[in-house]
Protein backbone atom coordinates (compact mmCIF):
# COMPACT_ATOMS: atom_id res chain seq x y z
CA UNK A 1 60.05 45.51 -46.35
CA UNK A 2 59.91 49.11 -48.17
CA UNK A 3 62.03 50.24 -50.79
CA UNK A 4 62.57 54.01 -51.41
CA UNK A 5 64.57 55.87 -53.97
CA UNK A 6 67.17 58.12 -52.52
CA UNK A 7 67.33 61.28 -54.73
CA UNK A 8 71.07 61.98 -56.19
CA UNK A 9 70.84 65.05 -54.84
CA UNK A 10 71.16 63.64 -50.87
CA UNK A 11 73.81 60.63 -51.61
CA UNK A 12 76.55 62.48 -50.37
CA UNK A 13 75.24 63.30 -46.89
CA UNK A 14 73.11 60.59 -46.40
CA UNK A 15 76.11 58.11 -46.35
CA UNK A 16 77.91 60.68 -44.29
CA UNK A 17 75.32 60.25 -41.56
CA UNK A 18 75.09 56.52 -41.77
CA UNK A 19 79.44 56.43 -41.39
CA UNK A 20 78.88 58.01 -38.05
CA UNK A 21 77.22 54.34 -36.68
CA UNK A 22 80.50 52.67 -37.50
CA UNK A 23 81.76 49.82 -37.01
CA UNK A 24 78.38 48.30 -35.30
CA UNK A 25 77.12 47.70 -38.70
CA UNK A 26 77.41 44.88 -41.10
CA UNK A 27 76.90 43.86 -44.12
CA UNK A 28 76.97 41.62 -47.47
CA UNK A 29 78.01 42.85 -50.87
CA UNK A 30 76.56 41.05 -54.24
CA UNK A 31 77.31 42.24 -57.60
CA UNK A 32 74.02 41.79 -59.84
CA UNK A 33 73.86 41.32 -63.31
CA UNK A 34 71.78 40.34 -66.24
CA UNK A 35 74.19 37.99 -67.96
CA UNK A 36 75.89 36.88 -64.08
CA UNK A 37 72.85 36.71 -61.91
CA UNK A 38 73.66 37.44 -58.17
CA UNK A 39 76.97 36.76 -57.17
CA UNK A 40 77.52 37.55 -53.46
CA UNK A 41 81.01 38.63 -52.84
CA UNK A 42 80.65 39.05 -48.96
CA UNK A 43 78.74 38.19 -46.13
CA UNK A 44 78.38 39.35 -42.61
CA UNK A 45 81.11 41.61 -42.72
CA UNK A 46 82.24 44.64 -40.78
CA UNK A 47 81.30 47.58 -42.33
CA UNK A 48 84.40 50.00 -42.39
CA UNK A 49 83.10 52.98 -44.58
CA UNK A 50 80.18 53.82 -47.09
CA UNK A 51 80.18 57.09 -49.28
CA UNK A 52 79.48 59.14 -52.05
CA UNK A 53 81.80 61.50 -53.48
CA UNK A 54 80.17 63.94 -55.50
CA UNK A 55 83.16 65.68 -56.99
CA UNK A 56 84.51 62.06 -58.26
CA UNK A 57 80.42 60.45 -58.82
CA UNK A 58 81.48 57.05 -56.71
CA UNK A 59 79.75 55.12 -54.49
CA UNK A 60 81.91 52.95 -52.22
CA UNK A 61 81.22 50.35 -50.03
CA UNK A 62 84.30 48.79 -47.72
CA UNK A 63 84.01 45.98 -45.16
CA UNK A 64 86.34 44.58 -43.56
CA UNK A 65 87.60 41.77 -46.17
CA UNK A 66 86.32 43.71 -49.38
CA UNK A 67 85.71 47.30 -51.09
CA UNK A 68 83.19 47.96 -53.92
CA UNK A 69 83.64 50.66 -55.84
CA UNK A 70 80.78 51.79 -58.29
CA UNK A 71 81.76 54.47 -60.68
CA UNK A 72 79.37 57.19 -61.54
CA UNK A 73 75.88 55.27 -59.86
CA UNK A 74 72.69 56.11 -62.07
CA UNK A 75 69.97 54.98 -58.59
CA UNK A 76 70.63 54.21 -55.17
CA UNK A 77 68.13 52.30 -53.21
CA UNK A 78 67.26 52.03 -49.65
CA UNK A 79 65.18 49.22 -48.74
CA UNK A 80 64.01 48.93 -44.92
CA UNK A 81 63.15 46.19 -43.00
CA UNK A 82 60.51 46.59 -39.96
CA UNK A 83 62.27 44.35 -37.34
CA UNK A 84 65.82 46.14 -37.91
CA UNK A 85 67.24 48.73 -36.64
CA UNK A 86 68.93 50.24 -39.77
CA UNK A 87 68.15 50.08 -43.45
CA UNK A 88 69.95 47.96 -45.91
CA UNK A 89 71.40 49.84 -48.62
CA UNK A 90 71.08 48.76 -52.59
CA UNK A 91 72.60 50.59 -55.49
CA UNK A 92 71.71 49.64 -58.85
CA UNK A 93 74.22 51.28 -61.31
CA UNK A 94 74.66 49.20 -64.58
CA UNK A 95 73.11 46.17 -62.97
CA UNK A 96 75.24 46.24 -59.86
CA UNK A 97 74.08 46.12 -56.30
CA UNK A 98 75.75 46.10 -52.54
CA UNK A 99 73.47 45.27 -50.15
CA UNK A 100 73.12 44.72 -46.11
């Protein structure tokens, strides 16, 4: 599995492409934190939408039975896996992370 940085700069239409494949995605969302751990909030679930807004600086990930909203994101994270089709997505603002 690879891990890349995705530059601030491409967020934004990155996640615009990757909203086109909906909904045959899906995916699991775990908030991360040094004091918390891991703590997966969902699992296997629809992906509705995934974005970046630049004018508002928020990352948002919505599934069917949850949203995750992560004001103003200081690294997003793509980290691809060989024997899938798409790449799981990881964001790592103030010790949070969604992932697929």
């Amino acid at each position: 599995m690879t891990t890349r940085k995705l530059e601030s700069s491409d967020w934004q239409r990155y996640f615009d492409e990757v909203s086109k494949q909906l909904p045959t995605m899906r995916v699991g969302i775990s908030i991360m934190g040094e004091s918390i751990g891991v703590q997966p909030e969902s699992e296997g679930s629809v992906l509705v939408g995934i974005s970046y807004d630049s004018n508002d600086e928020v990352f948002a990930v919505d599934a069917a039975n949850i949203s995750h909203r992560v004001p103003k994101p200081k690294e997003i994270s793509l980290t691809g896996c060989p024997s899938r089709r798409k790449s799981s997505f990881a964001k790592r603002p103030e010790g949070s992370r969604a992932s697929r």
